[in-house]
PDB file of N, CA and C in Angstrom:
ATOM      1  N   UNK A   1      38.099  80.233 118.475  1.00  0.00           N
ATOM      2  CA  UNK A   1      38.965  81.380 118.400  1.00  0.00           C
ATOM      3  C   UNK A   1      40.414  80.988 118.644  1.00  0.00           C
ATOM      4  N   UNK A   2      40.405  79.860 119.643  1.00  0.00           N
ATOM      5  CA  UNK A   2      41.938  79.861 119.934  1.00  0.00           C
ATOM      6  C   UNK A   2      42.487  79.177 119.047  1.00  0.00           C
ATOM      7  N   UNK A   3      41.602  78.026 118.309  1.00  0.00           N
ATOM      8  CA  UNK A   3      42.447  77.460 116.790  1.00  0.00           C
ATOM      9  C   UNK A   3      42.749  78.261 115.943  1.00  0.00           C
ATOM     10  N   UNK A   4      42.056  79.703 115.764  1.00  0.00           N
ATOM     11  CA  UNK A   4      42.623  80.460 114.563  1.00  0.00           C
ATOM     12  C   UNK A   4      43.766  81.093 115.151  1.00  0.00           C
ATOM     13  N   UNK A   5      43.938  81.317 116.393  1.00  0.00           N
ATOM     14  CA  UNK A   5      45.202  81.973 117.322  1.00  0.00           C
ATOM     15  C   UNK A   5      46.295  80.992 117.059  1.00  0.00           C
ATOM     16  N   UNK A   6      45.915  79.832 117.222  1.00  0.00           N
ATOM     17  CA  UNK A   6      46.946  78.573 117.156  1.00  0.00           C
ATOM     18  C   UNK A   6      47.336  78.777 115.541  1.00  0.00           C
ATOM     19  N   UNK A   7      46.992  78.632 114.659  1.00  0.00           N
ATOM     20  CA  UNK A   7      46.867  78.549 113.316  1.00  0.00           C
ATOM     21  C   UNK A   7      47.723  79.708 112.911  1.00  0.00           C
ATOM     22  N   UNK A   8      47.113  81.183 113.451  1.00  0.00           N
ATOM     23  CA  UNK A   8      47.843  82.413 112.886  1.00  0.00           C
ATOM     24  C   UNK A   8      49.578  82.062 113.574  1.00  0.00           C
ATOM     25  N   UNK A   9      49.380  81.562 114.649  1.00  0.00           N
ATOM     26  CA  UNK A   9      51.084  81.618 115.341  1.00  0.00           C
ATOM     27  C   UNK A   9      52.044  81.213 114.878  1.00  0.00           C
ATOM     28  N   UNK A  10      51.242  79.436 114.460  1.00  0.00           N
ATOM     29  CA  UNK A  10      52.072  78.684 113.360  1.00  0.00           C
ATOM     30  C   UNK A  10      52.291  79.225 112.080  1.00  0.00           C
ATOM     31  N   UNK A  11      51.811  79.672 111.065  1.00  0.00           N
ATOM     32  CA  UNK A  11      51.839  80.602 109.715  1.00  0.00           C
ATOM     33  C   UNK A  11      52.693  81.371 110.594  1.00  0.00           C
ATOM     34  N   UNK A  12      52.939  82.003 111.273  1.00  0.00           N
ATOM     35  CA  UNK A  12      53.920  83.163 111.369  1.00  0.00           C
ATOM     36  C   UNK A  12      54.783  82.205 112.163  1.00  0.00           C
ATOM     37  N   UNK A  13      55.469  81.554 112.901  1.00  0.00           N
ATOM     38  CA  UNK A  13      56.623  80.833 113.302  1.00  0.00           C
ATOM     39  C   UNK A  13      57.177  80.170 111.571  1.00  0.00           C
ATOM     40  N   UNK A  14      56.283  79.674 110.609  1.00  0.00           N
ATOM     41  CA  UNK A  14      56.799  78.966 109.573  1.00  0.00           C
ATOM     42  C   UNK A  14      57.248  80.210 108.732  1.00  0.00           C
ATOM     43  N   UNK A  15      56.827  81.362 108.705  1.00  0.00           N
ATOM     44  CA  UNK A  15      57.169  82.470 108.146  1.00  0.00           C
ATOM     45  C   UNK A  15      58.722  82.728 108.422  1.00  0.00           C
ATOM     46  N   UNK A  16      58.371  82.998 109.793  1.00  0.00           N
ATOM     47  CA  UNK A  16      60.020  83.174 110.785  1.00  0.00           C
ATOM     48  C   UNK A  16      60.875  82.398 110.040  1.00  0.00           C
ATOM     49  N   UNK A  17      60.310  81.005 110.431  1.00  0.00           N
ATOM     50  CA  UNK A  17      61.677  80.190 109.801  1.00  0.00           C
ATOM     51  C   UNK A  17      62.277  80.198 108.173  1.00  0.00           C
ATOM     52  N   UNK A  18      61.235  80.037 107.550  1.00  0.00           N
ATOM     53  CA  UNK A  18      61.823  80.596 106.091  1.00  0.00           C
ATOM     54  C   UNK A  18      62.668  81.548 106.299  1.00  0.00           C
ATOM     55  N   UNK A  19      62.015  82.515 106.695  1.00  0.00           N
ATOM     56  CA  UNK A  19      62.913  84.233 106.719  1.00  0.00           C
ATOM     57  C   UNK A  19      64.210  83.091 107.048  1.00  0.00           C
ATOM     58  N   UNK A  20      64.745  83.141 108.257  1.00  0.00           N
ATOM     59  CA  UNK A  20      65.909  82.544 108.749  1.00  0.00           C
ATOM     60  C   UNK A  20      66.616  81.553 107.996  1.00  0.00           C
ATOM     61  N   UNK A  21      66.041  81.004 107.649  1.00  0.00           N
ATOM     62  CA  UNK A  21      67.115  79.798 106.092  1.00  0.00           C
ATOM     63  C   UNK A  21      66.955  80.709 105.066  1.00  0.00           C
ATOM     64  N   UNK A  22      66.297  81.283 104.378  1.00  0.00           N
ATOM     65  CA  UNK A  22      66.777  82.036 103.091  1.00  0.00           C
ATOM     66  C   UNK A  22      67.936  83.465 103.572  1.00  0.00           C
ATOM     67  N   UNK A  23      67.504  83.830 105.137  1.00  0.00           N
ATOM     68  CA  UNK A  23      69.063  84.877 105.160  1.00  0.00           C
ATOM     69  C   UNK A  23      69.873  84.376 105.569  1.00  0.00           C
ATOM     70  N   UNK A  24      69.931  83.049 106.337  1.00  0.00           N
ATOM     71  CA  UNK A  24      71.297  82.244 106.492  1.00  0.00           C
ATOM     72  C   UNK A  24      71.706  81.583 104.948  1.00  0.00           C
ATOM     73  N   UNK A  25      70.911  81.577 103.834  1.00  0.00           N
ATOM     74  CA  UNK A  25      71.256  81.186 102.795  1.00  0.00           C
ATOM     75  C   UNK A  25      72.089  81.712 101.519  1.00  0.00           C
ATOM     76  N   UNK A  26      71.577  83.672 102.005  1.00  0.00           N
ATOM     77  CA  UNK A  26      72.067  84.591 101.578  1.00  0.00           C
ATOM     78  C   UNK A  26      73.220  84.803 102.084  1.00  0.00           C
ATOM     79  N   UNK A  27      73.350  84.688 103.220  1.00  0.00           N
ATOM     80  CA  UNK A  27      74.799  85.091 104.004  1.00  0.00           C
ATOM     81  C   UNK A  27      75.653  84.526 103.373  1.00  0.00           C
ATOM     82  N   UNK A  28      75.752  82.790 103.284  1.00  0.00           N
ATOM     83  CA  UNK A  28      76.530  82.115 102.817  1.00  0.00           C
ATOM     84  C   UNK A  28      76.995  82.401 101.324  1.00  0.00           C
ATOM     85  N   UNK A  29      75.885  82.561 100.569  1.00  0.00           N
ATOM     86  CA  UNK A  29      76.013  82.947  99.462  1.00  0.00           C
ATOM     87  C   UNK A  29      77.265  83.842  99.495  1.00  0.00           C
ATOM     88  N   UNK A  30      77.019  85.069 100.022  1.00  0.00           N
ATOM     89  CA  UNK A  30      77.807  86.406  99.810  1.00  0.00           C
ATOM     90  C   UNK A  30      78.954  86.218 100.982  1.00  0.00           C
ATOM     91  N   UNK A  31      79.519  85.544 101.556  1.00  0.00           N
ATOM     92  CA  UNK A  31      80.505  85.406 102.203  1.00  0.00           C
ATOM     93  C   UNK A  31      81.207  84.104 101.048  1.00  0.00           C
ATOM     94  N   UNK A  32      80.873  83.234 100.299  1.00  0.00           N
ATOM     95  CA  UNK A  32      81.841  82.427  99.046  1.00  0.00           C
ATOM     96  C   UNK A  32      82.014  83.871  98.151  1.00  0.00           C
ATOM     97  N   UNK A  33      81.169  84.710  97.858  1.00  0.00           N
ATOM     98  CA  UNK A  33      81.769  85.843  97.239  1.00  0.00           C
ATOM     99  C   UNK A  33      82.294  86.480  97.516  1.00  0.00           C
ATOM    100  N   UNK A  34      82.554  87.202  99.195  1.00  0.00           N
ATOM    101  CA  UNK A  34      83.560  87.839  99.199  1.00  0.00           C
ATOM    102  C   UNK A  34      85.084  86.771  99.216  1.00  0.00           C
ATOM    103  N   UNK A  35      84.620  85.793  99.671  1.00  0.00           N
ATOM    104  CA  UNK A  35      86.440  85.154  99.391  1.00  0.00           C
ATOM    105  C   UNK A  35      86.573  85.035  98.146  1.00  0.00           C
ATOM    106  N   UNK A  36      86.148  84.974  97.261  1.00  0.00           N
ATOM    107  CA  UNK A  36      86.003  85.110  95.852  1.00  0.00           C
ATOM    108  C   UNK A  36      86.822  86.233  95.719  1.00  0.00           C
ATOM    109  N   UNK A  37      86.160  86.897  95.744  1.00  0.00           N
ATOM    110  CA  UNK A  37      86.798  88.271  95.477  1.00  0.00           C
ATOM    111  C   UNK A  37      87.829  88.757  96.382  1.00  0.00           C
ATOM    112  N   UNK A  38      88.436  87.862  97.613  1.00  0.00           N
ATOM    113  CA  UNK A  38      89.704  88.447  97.894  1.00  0.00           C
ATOM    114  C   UNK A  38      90.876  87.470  97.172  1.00  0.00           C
ATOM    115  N   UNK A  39      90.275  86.610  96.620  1.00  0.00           N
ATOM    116  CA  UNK A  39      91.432  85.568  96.347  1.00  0.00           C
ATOM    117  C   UNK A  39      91.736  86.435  95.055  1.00  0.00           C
ATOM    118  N   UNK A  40      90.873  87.206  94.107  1.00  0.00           N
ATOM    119  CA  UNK A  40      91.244  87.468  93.069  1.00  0.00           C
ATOM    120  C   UNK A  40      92.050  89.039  93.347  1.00  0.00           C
ATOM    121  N   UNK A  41      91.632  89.882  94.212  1.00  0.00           N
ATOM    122  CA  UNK A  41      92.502  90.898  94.677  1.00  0.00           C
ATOM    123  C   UNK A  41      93.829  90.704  94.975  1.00  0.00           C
ATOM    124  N   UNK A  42      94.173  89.283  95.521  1.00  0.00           N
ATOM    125  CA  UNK A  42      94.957  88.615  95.840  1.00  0.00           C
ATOM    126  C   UNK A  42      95.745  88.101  94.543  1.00  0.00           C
ATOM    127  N   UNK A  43      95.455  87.961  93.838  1.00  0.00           N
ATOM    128  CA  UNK A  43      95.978  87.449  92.929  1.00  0.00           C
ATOM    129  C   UNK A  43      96.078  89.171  91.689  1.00  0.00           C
ATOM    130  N   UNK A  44      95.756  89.847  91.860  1.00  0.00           N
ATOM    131  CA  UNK A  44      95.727  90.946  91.533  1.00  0.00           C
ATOM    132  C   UNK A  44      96.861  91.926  91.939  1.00  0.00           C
ATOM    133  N   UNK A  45      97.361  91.631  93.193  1.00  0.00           N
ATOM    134  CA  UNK A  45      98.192  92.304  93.831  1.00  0.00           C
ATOM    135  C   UNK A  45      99.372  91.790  93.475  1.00  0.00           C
ATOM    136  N   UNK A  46      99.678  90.345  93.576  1.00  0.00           N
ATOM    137  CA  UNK A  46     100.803  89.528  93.061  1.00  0.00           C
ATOM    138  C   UNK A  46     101.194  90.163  91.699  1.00  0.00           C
ATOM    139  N   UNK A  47     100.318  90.124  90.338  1.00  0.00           N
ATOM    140  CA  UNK A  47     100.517  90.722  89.215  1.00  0.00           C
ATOM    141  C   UNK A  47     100.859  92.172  89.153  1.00  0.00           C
ATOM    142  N   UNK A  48     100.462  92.637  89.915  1.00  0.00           N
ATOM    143  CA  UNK A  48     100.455  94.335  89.931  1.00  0.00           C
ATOM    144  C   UNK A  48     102.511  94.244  90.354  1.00  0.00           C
ATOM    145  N   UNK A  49     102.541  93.357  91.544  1.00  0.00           N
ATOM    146  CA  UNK A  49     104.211  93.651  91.807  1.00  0.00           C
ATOM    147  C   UNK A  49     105.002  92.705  90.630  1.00  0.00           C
ATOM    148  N   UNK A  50     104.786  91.574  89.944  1.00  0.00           N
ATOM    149  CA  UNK A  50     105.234  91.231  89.294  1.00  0.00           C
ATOM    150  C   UNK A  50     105.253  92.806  87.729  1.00  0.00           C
ATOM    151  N   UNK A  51     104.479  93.009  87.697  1.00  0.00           N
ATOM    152  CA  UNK A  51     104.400  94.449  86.269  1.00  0.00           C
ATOM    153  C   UNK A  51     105.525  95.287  86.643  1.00  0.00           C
ATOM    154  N   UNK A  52     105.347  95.927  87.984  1.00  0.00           N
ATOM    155  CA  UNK A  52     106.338  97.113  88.645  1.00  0.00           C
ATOM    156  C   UNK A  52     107.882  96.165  88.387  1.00  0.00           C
ATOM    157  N   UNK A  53     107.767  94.736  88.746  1.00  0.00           N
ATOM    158  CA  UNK A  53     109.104  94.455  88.511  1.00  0.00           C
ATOM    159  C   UNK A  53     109.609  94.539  87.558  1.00  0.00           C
ATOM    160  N   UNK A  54     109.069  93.700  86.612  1.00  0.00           N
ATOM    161  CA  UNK A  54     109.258  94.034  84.883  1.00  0.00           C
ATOM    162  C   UNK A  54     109.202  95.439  84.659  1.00  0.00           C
ATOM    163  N   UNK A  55     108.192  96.443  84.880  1.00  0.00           N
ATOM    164  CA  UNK A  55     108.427  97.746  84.135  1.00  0.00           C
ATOM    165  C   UNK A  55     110.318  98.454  84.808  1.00  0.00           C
ATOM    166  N   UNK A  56     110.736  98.251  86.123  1.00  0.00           N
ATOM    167  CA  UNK A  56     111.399  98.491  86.456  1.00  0.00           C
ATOM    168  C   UNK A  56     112.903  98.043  85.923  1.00  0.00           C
ATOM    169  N   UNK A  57     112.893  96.855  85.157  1.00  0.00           N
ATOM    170  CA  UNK A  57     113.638  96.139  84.871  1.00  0.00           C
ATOM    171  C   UNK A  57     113.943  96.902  83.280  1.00  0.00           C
ATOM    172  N   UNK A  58     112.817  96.654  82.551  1.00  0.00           N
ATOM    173  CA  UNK A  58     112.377  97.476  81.392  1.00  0.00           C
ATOM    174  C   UNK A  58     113.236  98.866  81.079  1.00  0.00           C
ATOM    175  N   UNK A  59     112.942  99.428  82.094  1.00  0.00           N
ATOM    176  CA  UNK A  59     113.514 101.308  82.255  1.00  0.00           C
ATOM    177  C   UNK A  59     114.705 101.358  82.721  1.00  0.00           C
ATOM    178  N   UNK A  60     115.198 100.108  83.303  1.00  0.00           N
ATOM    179  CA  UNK A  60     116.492 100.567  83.944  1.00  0.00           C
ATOM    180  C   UNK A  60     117.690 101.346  82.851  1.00  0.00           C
ATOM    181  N   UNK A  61     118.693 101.934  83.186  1.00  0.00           N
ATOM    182  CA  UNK A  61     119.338 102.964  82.812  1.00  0.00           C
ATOM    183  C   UNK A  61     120.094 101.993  82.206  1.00  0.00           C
ATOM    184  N   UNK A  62     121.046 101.136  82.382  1.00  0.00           N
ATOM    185  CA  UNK A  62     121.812 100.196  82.078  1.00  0.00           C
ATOM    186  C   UNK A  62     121.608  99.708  80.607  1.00  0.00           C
ATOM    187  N   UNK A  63     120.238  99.079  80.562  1.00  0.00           N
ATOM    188  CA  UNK A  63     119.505  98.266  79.880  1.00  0.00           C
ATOM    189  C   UNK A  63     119.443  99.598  78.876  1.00  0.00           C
ATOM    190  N   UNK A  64     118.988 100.279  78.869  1.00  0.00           N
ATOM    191  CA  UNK A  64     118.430 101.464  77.924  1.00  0.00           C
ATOM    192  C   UNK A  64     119.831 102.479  76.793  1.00  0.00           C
ATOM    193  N   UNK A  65     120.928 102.418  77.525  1.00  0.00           N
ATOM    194  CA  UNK A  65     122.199 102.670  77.152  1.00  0.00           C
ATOM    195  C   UNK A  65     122.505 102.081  76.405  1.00  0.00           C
ATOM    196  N   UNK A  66     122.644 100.291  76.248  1.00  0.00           N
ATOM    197  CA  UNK A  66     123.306  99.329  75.975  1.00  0.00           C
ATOM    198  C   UNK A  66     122.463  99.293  74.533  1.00  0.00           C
ATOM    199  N   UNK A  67     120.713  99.079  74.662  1.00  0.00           N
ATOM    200  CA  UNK A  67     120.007  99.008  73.289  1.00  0.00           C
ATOM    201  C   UNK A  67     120.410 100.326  72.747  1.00  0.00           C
ATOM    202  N   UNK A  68     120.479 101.186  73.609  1.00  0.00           N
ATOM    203  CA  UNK A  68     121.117 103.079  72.041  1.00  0.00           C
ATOM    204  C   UNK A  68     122.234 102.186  71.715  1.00  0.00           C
ATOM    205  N   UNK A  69     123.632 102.645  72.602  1.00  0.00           N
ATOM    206  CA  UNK A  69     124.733 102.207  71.539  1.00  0.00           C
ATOM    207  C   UNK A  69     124.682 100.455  70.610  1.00  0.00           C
ATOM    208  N   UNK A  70     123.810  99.795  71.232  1.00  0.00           N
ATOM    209  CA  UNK A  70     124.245  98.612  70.446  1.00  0.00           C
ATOM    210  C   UNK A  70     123.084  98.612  69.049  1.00  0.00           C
ATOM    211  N   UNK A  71     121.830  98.748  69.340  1.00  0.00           N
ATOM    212  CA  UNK A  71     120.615  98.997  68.311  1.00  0.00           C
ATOM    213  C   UNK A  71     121.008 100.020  67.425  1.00  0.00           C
ATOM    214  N   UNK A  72     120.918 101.334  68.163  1.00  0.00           N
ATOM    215  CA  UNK A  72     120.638 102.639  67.618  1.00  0.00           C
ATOM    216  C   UNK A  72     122.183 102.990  66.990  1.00  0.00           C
ATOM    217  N   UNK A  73     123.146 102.151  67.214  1.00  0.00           N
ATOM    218  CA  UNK A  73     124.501 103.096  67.251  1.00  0.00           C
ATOM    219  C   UNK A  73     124.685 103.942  67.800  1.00  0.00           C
ATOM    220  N   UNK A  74     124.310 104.638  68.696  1.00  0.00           N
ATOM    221  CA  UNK A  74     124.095 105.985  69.276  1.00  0.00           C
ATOM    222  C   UNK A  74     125.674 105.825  70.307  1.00  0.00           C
ATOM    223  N   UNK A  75     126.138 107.426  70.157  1.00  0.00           N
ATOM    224  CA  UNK A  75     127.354 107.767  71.115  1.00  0.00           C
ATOM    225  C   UNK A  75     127.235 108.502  71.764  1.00  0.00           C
ATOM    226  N   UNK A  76     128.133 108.863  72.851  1.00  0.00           N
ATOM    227  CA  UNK A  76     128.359 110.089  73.541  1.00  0.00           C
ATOM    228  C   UNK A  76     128.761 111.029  72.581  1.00  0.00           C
ATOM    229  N   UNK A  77     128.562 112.116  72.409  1.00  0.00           N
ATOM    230  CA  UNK A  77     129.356 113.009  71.600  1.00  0.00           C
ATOM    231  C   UNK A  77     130.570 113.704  72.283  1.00  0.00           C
ATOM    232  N   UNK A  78     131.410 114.054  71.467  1.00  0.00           N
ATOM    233  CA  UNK A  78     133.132 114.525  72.282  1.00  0.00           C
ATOM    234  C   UNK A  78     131.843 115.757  73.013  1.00  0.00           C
ATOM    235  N   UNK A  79     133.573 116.649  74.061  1.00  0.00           N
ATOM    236  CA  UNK A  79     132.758 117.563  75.010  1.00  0.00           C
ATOM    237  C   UNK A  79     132.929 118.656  74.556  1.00  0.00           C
ATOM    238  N   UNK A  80     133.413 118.298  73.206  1.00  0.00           N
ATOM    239  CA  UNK A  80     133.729 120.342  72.299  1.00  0.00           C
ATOM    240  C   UNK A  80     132.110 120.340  71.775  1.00  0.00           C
ATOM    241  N   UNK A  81     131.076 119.033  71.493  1.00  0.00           N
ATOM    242  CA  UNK A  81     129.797 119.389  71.140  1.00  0.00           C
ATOM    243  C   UNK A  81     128.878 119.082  71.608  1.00  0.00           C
ATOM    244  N   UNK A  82     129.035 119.323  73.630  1.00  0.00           N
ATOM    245  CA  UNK A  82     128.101 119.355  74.555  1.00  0.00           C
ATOM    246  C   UNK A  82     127.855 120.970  75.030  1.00  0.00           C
ATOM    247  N   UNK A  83     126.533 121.206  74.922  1.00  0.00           N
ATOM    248  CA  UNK A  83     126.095 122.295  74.884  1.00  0.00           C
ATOM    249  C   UNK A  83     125.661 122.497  76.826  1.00  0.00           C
ATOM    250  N   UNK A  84     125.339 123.098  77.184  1.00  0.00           N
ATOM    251  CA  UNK A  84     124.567 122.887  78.530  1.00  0.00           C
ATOM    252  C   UNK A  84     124.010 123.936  78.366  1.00  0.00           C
ATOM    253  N   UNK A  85     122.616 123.778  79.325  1.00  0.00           N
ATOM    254  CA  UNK A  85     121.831 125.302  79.089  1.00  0.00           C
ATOM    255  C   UNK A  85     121.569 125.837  79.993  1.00  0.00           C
ATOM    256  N   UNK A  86     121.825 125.115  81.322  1.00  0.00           N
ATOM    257  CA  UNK A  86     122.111 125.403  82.481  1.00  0.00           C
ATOM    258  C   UNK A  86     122.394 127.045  82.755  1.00  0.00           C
ATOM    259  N   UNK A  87     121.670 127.785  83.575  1.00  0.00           N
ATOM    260  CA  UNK A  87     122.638 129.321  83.592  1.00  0.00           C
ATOM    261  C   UNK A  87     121.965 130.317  82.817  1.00  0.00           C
ATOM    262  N   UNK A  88     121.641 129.969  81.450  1.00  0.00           N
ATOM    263  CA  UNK A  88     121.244 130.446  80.491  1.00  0.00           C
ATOM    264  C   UNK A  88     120.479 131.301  80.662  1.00  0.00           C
ATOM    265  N   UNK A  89     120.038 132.809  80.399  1.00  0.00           N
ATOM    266  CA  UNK A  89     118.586 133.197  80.512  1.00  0.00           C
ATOM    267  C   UNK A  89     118.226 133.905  79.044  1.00  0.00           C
ATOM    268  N   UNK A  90     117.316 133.863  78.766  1.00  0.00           N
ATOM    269  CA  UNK A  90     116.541 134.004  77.627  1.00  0.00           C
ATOM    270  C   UNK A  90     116.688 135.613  77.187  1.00  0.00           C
TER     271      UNK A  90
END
């Protein structure tokens, strides 16, 4: 009886230990993935402020003036044919 006691203990200590290397195996696993995945958030975030810079650069008022009158030809018009609607009611 006590060899099958001995026998069942061992099968379950070798059980144990598997368990314990395949979830220390998993852990590892999924901790290279989360740095994985912060390096690329990381690198995600960099691009995201590099875009805002460019889009900002893009829209600026300056920049947008200069392509009307120089592209478009576009002028101010004199102030005898500025309308405002300001005030106005319908």
């Amino acid at each position: 009886m006590s060899s099958r006691l001995n026998s069942a203990l061992v099968l379950l200590a070798l059980m144990c230990a598997l368990s314990i290397v395949a979830s220390n195996h998993r852990a590892r696993k999924l901790f290279i993935e989360l740095e994985r995945e912060q390096s690329r958030m990381h690198s995600l975030d960099v691009e995201w402020g590099q875009l805002q810079l460019e889009q900002s650069t893009w829209a600026n008022h300056a920049r947008v003036e200069k392509i009307a009158r120089e592209k478009l030809q576009m002028k101010t018009p004199p102030a005898n044919q500025i309308v405002s609607l300001e005030g106005r009611k319908p």
